[in-house]
N, C-alpha and C. Protein backbone atom coordinates (compact mmCIF):
# COMPACT_ATOMS: atom_id res chain seq x y z
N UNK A 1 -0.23 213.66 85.38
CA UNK A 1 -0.27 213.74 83.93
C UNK A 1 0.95 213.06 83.31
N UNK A 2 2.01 213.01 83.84
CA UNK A 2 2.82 213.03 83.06
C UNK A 2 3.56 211.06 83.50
N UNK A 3 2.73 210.65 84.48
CA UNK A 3 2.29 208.90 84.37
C UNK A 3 1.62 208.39 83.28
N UNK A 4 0.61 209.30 82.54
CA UNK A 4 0.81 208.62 80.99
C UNK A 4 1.18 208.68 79.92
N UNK A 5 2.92 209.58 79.91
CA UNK A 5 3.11 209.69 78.84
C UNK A 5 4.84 209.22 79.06
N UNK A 6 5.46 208.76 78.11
CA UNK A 6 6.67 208.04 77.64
C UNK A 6 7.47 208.88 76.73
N UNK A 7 8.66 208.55 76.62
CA UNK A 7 9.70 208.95 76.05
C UNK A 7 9.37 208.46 74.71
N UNK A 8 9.53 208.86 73.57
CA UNK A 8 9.98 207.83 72.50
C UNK A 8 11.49 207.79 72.09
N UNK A 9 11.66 206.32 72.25
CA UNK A 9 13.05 206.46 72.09
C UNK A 9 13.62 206.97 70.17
N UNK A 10 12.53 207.20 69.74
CA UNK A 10 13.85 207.57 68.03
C UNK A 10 13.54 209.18 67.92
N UNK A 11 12.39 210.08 68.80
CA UNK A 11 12.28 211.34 68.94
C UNK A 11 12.57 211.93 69.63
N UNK A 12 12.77 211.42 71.00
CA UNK A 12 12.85 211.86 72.69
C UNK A 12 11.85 212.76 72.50
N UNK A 13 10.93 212.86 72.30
CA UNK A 13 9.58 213.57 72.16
C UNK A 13 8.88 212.46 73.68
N UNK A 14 8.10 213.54 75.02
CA UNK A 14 7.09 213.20 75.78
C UNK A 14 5.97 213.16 74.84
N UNK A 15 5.38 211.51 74.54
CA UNK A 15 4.34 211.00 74.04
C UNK A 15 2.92 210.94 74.91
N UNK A 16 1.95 210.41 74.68
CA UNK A 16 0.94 209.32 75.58
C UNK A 16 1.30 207.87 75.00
N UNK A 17 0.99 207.53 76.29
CA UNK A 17 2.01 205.85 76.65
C UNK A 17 1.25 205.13 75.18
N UNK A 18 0.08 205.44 74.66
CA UNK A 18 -0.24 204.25 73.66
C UNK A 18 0.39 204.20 72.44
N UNK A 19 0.98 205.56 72.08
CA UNK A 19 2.01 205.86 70.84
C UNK A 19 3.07 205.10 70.65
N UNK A 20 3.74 205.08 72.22
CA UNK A 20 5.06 204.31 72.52
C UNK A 20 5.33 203.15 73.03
N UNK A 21 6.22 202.29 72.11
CA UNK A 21 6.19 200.76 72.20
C UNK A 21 7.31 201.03 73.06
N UNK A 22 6.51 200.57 74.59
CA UNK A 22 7.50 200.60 75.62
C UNK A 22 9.04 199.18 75.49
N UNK A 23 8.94 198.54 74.95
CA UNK A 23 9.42 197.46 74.31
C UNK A 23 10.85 197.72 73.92
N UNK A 24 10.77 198.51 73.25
CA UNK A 24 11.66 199.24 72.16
C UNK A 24 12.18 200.15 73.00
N UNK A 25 11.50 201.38 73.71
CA UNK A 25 12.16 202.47 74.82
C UNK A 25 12.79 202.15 75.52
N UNK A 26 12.77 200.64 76.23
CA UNK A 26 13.04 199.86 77.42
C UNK A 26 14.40 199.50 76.77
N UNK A 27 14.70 199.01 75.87
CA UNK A 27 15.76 198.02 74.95
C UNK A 27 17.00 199.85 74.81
N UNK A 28 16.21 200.74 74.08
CA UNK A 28 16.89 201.90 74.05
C UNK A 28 17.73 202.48 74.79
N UNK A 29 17.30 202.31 76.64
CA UNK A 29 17.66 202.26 77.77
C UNK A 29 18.83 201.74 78.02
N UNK A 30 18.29 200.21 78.01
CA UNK A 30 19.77 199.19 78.25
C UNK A 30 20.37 199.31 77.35
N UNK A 31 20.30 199.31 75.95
CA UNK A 31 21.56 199.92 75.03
C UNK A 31 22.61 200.69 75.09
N UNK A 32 21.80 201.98 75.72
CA UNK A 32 22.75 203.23 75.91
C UNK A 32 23.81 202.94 76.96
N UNK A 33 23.05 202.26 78.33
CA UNK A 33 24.01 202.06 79.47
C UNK A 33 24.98 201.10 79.26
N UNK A 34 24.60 200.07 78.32
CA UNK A 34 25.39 198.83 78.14
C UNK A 34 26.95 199.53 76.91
N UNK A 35 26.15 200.58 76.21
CA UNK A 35 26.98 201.22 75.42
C UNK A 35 28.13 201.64 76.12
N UNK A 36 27.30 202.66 77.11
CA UNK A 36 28.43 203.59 77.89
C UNK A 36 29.00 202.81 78.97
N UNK A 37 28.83 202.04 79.01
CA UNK A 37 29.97 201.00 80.02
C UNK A 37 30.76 199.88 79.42
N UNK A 38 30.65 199.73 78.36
CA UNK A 38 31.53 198.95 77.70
C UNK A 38 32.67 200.08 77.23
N UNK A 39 31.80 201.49 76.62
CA UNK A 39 33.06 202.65 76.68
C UNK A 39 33.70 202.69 77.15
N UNK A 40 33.65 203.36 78.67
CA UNK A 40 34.33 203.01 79.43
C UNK A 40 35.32 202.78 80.26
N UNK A 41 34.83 201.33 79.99
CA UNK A 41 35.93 200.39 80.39
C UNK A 41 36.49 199.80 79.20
N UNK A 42 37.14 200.08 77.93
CA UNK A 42 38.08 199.92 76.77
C UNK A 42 39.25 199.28 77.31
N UNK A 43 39.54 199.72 78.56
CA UNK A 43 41.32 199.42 79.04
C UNK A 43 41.43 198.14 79.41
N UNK A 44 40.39 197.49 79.68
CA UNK A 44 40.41 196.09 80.28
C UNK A 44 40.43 195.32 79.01
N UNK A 45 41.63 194.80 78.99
CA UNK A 45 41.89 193.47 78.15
C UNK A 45 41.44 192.08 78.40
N UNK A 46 41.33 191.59 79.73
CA UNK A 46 40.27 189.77 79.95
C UNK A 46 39.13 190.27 79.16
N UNK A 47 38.68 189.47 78.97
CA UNK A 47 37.36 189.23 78.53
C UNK A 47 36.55 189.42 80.01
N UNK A 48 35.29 189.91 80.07
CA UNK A 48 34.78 190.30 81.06
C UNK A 48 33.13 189.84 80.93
N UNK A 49 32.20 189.61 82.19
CA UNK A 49 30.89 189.95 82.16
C UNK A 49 30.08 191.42 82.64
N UNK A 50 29.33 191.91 81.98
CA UNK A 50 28.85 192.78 82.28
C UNK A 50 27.51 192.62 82.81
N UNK A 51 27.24 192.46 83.99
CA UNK A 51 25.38 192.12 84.84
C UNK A 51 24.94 193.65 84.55
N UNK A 52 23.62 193.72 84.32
CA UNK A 52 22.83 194.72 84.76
C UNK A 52 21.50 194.09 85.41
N UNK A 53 20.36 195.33 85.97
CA UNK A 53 19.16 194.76 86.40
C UNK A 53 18.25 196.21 86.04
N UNK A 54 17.27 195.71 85.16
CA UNK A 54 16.23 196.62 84.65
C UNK A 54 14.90 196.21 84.73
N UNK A 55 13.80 197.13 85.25
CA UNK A 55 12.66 197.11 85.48
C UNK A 55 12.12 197.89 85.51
N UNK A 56 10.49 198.04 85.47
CA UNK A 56 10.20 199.12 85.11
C UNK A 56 9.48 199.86 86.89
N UNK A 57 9.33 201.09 86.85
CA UNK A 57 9.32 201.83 87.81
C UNK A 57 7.92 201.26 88.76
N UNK A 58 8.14 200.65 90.14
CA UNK A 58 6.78 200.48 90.77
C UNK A 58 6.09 201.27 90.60
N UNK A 59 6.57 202.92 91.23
CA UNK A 59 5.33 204.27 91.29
C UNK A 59 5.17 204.81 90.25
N UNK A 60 5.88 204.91 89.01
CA UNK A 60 6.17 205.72 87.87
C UNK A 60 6.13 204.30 87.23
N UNK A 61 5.29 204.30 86.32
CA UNK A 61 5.43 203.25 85.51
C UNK A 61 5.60 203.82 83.74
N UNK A 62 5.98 204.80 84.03
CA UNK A 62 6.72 205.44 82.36
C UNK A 62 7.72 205.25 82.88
N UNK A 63 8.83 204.88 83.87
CA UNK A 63 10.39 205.07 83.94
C UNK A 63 10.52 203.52 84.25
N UNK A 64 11.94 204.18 83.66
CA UNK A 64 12.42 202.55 83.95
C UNK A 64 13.85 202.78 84.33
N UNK A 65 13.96 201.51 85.78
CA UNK A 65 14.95 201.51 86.42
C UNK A 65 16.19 200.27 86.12
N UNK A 66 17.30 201.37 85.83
CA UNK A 66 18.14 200.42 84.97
C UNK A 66 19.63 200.60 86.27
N UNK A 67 20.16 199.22 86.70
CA UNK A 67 21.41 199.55 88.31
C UNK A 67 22.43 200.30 87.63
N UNK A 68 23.50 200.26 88.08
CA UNK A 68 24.52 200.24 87.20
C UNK A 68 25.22 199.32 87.18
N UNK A 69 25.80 199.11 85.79
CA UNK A 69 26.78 198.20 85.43
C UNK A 69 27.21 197.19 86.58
N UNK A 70 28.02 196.15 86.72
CA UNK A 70 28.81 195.59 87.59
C UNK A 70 29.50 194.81 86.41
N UNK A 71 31.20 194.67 86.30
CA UNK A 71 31.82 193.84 86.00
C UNK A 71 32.56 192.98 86.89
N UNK A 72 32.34 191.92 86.12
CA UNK A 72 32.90 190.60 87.21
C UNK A 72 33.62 189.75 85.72
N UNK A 73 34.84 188.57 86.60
CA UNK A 73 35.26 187.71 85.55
C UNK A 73 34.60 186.56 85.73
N UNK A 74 34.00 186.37 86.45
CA UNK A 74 33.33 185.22 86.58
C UNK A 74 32.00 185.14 86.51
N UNK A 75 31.28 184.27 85.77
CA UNK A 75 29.71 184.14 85.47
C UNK A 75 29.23 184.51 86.65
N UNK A 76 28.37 185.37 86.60
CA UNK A 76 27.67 185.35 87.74
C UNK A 76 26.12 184.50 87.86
N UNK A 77 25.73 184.59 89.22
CA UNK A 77 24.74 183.44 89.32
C UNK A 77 23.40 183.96 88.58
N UNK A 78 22.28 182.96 88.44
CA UNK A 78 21.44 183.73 87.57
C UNK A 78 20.38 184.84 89.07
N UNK A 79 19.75 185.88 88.61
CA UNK A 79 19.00 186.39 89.31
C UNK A 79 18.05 187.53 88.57
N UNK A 80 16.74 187.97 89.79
CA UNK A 80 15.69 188.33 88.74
C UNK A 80 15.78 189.53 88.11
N UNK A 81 15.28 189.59 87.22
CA UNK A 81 15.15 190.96 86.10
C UNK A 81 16.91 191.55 86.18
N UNK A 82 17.42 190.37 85.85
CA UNK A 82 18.80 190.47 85.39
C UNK A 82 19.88 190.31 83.85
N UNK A 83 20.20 190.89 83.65
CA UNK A 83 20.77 190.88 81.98
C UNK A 83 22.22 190.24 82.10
N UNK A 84 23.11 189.65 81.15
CA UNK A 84 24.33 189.09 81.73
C UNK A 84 25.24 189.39 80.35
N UNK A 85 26.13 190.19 79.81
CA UNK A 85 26.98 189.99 78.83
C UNK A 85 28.22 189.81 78.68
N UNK A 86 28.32 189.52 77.62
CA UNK A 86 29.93 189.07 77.65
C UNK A 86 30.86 189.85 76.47
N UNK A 87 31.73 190.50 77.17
CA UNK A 87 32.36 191.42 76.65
C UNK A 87 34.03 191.04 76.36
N UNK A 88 34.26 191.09 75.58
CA UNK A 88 36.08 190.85 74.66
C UNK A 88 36.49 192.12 74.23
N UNK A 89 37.07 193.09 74.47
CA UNK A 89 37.43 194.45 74.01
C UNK A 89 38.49 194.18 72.98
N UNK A 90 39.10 193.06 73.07
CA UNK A 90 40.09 192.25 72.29
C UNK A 90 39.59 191.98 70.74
N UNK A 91 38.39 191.38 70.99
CA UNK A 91 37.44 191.36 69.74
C UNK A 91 36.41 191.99 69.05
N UNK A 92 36.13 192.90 70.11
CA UNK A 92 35.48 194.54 70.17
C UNK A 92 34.21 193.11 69.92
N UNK A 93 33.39 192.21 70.95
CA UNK A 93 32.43 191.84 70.78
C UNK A 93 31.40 192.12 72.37
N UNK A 94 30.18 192.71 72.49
CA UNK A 94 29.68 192.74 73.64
C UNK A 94 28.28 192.19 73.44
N UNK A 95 28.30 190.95 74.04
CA UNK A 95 27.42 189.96 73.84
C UNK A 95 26.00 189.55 74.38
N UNK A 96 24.88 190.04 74.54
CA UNK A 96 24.06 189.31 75.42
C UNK A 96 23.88 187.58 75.92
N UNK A 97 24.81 187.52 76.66
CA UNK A 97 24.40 186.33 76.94
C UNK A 97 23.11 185.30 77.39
N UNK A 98 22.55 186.24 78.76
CA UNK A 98 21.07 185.74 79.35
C UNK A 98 20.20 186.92 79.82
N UNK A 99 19.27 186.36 79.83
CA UNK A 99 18.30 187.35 80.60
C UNK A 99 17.11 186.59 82.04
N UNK A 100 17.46 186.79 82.95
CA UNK A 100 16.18 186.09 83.80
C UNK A 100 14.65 187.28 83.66
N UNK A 101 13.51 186.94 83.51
CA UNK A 101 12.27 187.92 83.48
C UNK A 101 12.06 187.70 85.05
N UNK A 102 11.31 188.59 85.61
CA UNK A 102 10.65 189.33 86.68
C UNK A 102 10.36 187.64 87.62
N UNK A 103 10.70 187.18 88.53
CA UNK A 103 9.82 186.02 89.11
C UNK A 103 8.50 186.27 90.24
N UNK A 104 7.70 185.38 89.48
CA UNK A 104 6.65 185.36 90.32
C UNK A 104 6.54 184.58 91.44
N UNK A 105 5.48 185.12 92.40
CA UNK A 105 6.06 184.62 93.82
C UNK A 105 5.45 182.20 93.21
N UNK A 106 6.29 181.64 93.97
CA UNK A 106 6.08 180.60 94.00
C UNK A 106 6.79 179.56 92.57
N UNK A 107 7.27 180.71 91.65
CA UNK A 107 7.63 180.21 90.28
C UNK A 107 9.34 179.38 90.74
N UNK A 108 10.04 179.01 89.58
CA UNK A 108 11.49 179.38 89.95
C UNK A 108 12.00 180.17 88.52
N UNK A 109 13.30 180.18 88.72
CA UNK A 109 13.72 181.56 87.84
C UNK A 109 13.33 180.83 86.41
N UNK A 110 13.02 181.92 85.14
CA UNK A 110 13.15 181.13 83.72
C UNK A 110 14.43 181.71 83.38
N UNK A 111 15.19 181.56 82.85
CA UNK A 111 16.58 181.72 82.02
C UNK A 111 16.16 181.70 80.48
N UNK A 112 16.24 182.92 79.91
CA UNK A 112 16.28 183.14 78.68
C UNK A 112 17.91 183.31 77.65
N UNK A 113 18.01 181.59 77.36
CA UNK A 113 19.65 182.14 76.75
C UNK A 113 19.33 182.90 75.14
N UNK A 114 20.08 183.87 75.20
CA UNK A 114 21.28 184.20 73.60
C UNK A 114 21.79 182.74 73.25
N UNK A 115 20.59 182.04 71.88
CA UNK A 115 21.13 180.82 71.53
C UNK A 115 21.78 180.74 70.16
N UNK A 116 21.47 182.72 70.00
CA UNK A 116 22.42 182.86 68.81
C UNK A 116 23.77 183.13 68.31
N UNK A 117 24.19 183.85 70.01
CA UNK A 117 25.44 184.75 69.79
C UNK A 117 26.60 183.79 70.05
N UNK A 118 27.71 184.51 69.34
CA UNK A 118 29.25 183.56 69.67
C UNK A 118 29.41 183.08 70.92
N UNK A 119 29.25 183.69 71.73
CA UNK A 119 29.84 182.80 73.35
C UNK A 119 28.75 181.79 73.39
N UNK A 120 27.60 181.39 73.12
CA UNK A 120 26.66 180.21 73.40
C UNK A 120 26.88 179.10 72.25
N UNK A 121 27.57 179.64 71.16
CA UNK A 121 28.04 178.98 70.04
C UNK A 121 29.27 177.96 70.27
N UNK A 122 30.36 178.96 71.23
CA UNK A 122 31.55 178.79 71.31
C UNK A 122 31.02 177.46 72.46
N UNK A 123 30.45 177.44 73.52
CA UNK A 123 30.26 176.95 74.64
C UNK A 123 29.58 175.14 74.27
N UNK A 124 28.47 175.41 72.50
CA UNK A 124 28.47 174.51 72.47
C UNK A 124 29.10 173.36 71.71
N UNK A 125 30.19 174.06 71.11
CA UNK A 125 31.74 173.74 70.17
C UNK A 125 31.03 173.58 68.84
N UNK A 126 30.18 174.35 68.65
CA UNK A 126 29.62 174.82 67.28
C UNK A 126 30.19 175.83 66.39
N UNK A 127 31.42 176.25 67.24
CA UNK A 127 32.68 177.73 66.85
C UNK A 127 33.39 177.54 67.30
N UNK A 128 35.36 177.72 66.56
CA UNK A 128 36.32 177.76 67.64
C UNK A 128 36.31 178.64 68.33
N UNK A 129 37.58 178.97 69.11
CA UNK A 129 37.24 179.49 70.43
C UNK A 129 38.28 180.86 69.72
């Protein structure tokens, strides 16, 4: 029973899955974690990337599986159902940079850039630095 029903993320009310725009629940998810790990980690002054990897549950397909955090200073490489941001605690900015979607067998990766935010701005000297 409880495989068809979802969280809503603005009630936390257990729904049936057609009420809830998994879309939005999913985004709610990575928000919170991306929130609470940029928390945190406040003390770190470099500028930093923050990877995550979110998908939704093979057996449970109301849950969704979100890793934890990893910070690195260096871009990391692209990979699947992976999120990539860029974080300045300096400038209090935490950025989505990319997203790769799910790959299918035989595809190669798609790369979805942030062609709006400051670091893709900065990168294409469309902003100082």
């Amino acid at each position: 029973m409880t495989a068809n029903l979802l969280q809503d993320p603005a009630s936390g009310l257990l729904l049936p899955r057609q009420h809830v725009d998994e879309k939005i629940a999913l985004k709610k998810v990575i928000d919170d974690v991306v929130d609470n790990a940029v928390l945190s980690n406040q003390h770190i002054s470099k500028t930093y990337y923050l990877t995550l990897h979110a998908k939704f549950d093979k057996f449970d397909p109301g849950k969704f599986v979100v890793s934890r955090p990893v910070i690195s200073y260096r871009l990391p490489p692209f990979t699947s159902n992976q999120m990539v941001f860029w974080v300045s605690n300096k400038k209090g900015i935490c950025e989505l940079l990319w997203m790769v979607p799910p790959k299918r067998r035989g595809e190669k990766l798609k790369v979805e850039f942030n062609k709006t935010g400051v670091a893709y701005l900065q990168a294409k000297g469309a902003m100082p630095s």
